[in-house]
C-alpha atoms as a PDB file:
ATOM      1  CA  UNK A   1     223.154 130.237 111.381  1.00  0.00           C
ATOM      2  CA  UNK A   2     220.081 130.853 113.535  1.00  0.00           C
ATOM      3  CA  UNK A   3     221.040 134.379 114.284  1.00  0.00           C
ATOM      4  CA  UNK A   4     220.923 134.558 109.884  1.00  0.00           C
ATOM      5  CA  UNK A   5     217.676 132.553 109.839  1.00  0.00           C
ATOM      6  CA  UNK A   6     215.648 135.118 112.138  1.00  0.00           C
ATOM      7  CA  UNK A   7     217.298 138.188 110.802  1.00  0.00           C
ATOM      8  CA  UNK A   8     216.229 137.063 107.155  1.00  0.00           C
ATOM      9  CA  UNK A   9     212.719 136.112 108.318  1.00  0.00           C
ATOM     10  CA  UNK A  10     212.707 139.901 110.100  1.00  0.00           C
ATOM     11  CA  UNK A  11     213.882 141.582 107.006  1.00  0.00           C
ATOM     12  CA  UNK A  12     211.206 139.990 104.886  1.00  0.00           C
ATOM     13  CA  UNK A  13     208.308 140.219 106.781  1.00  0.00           C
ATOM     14  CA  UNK A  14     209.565 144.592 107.356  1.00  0.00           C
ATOM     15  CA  UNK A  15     210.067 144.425 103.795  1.00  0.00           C
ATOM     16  CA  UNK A  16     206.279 142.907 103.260  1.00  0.00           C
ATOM     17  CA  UNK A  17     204.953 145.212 105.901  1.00  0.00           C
ATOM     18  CA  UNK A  18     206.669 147.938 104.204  1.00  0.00           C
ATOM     19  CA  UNK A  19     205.750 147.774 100.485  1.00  0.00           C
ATOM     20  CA  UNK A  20     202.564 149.575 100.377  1.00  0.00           C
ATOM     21  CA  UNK A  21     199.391 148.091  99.239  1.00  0.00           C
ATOM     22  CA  UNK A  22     198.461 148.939  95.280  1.00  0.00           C
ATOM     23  CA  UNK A  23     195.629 150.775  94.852  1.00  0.00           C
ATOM     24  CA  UNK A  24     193.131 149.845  92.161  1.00  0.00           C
ATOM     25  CA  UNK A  25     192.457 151.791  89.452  1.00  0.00           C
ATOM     26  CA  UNK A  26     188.815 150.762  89.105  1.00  0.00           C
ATOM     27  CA  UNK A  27     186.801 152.993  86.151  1.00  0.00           C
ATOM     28  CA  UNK A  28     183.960 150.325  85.728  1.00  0.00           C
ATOM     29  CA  UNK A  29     183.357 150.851  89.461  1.00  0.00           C
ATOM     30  CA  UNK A  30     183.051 154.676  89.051  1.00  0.00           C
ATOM     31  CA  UNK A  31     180.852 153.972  85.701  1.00  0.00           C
ATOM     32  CA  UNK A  32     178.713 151.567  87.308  1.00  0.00           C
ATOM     33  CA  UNK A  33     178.063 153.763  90.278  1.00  0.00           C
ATOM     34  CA  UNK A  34     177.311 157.146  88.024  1.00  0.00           C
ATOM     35  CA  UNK A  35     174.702 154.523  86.234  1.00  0.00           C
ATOM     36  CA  UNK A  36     173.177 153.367  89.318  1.00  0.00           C
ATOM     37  CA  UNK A  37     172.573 157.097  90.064  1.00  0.00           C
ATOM     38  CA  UNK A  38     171.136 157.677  86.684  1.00  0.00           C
ATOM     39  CA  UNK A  39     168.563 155.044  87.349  1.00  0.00           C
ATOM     40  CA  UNK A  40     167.786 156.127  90.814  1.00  0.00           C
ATOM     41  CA  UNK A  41     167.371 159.858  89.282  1.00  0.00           C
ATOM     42  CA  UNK A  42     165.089 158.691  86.471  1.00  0.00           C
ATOM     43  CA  UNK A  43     162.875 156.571  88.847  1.00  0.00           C
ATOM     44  CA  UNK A  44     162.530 159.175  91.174  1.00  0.00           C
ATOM     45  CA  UNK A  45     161.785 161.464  87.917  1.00  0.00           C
ATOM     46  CA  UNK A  46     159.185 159.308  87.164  1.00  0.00           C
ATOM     47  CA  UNK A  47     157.704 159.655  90.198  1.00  0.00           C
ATOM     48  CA  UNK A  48     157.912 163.069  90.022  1.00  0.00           C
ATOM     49  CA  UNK A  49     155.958 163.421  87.096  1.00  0.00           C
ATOM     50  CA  UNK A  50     153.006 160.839  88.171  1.00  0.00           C
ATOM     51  CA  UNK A  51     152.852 162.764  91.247  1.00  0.00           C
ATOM     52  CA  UNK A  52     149.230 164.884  91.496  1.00  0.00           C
ATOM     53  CA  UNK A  53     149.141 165.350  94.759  1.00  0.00           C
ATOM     54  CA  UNK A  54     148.619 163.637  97.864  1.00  0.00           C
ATOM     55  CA  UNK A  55     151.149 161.738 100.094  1.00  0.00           C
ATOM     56  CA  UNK A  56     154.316 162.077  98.900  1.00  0.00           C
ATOM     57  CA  UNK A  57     155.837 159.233 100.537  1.00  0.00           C
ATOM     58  CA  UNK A  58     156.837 158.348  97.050  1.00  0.00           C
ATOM     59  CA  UNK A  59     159.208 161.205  96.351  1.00  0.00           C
ATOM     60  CA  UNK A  60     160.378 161.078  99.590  1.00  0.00           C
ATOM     61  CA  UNK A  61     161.305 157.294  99.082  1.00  0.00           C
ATOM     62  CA  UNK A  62     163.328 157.579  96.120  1.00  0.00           C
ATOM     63  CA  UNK A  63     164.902 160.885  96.417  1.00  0.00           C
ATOM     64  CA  UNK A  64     166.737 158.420  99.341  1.00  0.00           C
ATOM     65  CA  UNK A  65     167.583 156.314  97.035  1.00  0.00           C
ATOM     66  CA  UNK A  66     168.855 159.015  94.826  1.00  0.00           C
ATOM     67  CA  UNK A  67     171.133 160.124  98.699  1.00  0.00           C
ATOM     68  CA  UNK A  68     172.046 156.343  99.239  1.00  0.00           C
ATOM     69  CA  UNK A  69     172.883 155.844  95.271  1.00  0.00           C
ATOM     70  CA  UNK A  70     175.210 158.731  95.274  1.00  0.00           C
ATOM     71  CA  UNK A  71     176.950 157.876  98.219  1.00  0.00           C
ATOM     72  CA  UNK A  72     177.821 154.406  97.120  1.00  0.00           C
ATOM     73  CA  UNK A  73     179.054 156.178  93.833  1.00  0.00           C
ATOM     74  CA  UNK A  74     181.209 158.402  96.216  1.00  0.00           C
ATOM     75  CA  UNK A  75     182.669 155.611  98.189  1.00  0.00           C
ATOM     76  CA  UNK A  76     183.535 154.007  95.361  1.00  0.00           C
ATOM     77  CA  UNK A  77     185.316 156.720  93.938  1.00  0.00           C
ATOM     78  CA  UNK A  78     187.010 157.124  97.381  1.00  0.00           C
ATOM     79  CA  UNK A  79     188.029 153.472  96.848  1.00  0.00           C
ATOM     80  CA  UNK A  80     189.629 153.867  93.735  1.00  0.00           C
ATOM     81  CA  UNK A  81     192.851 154.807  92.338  1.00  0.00           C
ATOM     82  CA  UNK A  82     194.076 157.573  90.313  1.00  0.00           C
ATOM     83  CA  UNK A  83     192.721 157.407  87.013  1.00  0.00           C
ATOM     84  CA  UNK A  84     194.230 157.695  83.658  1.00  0.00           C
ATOM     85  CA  UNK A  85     193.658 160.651  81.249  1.00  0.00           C
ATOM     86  CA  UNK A  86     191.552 157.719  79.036  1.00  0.00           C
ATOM     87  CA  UNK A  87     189.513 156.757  82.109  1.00  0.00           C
ATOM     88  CA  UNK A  88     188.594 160.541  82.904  1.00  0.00           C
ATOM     89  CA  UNK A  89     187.960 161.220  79.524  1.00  0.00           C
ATOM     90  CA  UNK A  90     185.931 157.946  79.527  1.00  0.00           C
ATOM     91  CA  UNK A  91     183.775 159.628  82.489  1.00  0.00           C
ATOM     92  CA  UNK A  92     182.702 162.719  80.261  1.00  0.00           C
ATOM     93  CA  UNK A  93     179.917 160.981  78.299  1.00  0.00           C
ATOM     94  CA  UNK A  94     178.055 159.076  81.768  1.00  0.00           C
ATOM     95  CA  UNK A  95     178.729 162.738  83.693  1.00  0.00           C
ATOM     96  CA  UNK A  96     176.739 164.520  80.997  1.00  0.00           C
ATOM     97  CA  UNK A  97     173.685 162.261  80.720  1.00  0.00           C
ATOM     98  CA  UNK A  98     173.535 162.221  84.067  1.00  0.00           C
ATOM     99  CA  UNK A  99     173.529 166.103  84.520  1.00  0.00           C
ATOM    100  CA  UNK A 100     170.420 166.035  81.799  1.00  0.00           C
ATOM    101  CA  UNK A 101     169.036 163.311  83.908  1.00  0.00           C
ATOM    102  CA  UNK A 102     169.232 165.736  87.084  1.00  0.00           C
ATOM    103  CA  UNK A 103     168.033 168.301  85.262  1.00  0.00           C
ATOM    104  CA  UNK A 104     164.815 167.118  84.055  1.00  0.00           C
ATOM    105  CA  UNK A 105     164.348 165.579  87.733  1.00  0.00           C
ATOM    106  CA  UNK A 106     164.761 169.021  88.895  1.00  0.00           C
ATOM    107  CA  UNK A 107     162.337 170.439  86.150  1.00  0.00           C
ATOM    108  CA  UNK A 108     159.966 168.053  87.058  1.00  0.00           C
ATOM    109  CA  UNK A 109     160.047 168.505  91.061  1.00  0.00           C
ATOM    110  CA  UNK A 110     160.039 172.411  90.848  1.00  0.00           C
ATOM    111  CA  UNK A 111     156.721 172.058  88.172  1.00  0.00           C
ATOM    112  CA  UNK A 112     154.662 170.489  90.851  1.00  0.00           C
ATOM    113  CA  UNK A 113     155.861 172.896  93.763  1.00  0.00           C
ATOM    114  CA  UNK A 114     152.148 173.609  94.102  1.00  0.00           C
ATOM    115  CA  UNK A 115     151.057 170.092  94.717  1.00  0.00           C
ATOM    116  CA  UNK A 116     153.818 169.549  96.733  1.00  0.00           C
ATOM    117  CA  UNK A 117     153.077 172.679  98.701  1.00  0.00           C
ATOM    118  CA  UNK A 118     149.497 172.077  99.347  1.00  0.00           C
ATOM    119  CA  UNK A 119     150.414 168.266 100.659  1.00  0.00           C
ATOM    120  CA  UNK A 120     152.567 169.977 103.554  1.00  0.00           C
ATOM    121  CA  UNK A 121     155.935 168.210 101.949  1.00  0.00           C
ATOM    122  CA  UNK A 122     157.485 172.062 101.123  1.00  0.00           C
ATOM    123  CA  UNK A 123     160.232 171.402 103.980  1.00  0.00           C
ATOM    124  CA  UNK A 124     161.016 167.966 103.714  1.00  0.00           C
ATOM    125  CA  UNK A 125     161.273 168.608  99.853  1.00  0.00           C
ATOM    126  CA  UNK A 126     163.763 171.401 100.756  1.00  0.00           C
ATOM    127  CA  UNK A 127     165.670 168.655 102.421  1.00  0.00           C
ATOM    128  CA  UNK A 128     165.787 166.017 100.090  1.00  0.00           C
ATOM    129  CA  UNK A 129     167.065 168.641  97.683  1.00  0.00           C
ATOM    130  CA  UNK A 130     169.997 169.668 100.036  1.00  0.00           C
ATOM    131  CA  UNK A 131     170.541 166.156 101.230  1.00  0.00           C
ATOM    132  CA  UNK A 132     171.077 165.382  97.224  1.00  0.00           C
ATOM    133  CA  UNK A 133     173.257 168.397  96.676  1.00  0.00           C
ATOM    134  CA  UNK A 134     175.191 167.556  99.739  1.00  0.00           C
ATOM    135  CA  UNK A 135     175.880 164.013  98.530  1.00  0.00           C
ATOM    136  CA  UNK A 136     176.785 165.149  94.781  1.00  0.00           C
ATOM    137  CA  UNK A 137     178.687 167.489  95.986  1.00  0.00           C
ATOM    138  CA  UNK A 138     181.060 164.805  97.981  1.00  0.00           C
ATOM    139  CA  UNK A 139     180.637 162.537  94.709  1.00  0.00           C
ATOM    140  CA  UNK A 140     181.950 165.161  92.183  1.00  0.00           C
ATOM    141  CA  UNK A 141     185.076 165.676  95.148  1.00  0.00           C
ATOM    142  CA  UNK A 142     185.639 161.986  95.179  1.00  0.00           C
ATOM    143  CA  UNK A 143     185.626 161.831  91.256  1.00  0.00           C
ATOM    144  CA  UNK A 144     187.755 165.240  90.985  1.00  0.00           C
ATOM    145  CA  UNK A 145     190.248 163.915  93.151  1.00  0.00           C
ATOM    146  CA  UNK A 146     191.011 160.663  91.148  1.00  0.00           C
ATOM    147  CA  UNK A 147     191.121 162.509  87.642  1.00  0.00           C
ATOM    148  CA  UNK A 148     194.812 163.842  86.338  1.00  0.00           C
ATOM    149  CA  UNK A 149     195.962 167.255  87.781  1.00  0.00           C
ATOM    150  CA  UNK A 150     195.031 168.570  84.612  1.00  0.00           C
ATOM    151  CA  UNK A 151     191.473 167.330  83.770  1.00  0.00           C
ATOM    152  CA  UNK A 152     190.800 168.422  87.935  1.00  0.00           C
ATOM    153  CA  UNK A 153     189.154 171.916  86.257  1.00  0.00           C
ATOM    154  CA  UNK A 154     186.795 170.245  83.590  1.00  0.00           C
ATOM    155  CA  UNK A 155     185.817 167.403  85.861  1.00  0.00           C
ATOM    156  CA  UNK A 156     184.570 170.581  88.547  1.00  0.00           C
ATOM    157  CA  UNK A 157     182.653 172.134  85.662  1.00  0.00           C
ATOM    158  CA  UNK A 158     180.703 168.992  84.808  1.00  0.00           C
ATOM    159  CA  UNK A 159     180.471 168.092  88.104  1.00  0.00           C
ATOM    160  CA  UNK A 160     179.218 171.948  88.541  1.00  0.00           C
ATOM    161  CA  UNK A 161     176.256 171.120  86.283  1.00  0.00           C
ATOM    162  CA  UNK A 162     174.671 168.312  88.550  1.00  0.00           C
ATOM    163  CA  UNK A 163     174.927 170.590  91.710  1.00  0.00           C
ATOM    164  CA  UNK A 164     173.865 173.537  90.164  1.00  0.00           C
ATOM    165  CA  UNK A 165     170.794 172.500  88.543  1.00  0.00           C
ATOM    166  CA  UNK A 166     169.780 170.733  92.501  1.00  0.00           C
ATOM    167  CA  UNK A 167     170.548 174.467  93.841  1.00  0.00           C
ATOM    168  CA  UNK A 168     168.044 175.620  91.270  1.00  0.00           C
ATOM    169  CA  UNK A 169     165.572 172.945  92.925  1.00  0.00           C
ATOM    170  CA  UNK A 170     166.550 174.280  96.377  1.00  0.00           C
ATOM    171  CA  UNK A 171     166.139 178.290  95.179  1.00  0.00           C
ATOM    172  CA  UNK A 172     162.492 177.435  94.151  1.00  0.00           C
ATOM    173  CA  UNK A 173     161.729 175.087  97.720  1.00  0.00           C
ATOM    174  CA  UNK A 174     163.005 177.633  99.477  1.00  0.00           C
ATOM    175  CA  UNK A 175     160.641 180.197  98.662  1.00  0.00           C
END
């Protein structure tokens, strides 16, 4: 009877060890990140267009927080499960504003090149725009990863909006 006792005890805890853990499906994480990033884009926008010249400790500051935003939004993609068709289609609306948020960021920090230029921030501009496009790029893998097999090409493409319009930030800072 013993012998049955431990041999049941073994078989369940195997069996407990063996079941593997779910994995949340967790869209209002994903959502909640891309609007965290959205905010950090449009406060460092803002910044962007106050700026006149001077010390740009300012847009240095929160293009960080744009870096640190994103890569919370990318962990939390990591952490997540596969999503649904619904919850990918559910990301197409907070992608897009987002990629006009970027944009107009972008806009902004390539219209005051000069001032930015003539403070001595040209380089560390440069990398704050790579360090972003490094970091979306990682977020729009994380994201493209979790969406259906079949959505995988239109997520790229609206992730390829975001990334493209930093490159156009890093074209101009490079010159």
């Amino acid at each position: 009877m013993k012998f049955s006792s431990t041999l049941l005890s073994l078989a369940l805890a195997l069996s407990a060890t063996a079941t593997p853990t779910p994995v949340r499906r967790d869209l209002a994480s994903i959502q909640s990140a891309i609007a965290n990033i959205a905010t950090a884009v449009n406060t460092l926008d803002a910044a962007e267009k106050a700026y006149t010249g001077g010390d740009t400790t300012t847009l240095q500051t929160d293009s960080d927080a744009v870096v640190s935003a994103t890569d919370a939004g990318t962990a939390a993609a990591n952490a997540s499960g596969a999503l649904s068709d619904l919850d990918a289609i559910e990301l197409v609306s907070p992608i897009q504003s987002l990629t006009t948020d970027v944009q107009n960021a972008i806009n902004d920090i390539i219209a005051i090149k000069s001032a930015v230029v003539a403070a001595g921030s040209q380089a560390q501009t440069l990398s704050d725009l790579i360090q972003q496009n490094t970091s979306a790029t990682a977020l729009a893998v994380a994201i493209t990863a979790k969406v259906p097999t079949v959505l995988q090409s239109t997520a790229a493409s609206l992730a390829a909006g975001i990334t493209n319009a930093i490159q156009e930030g890093i074209t101009a800072y490079s010159s």
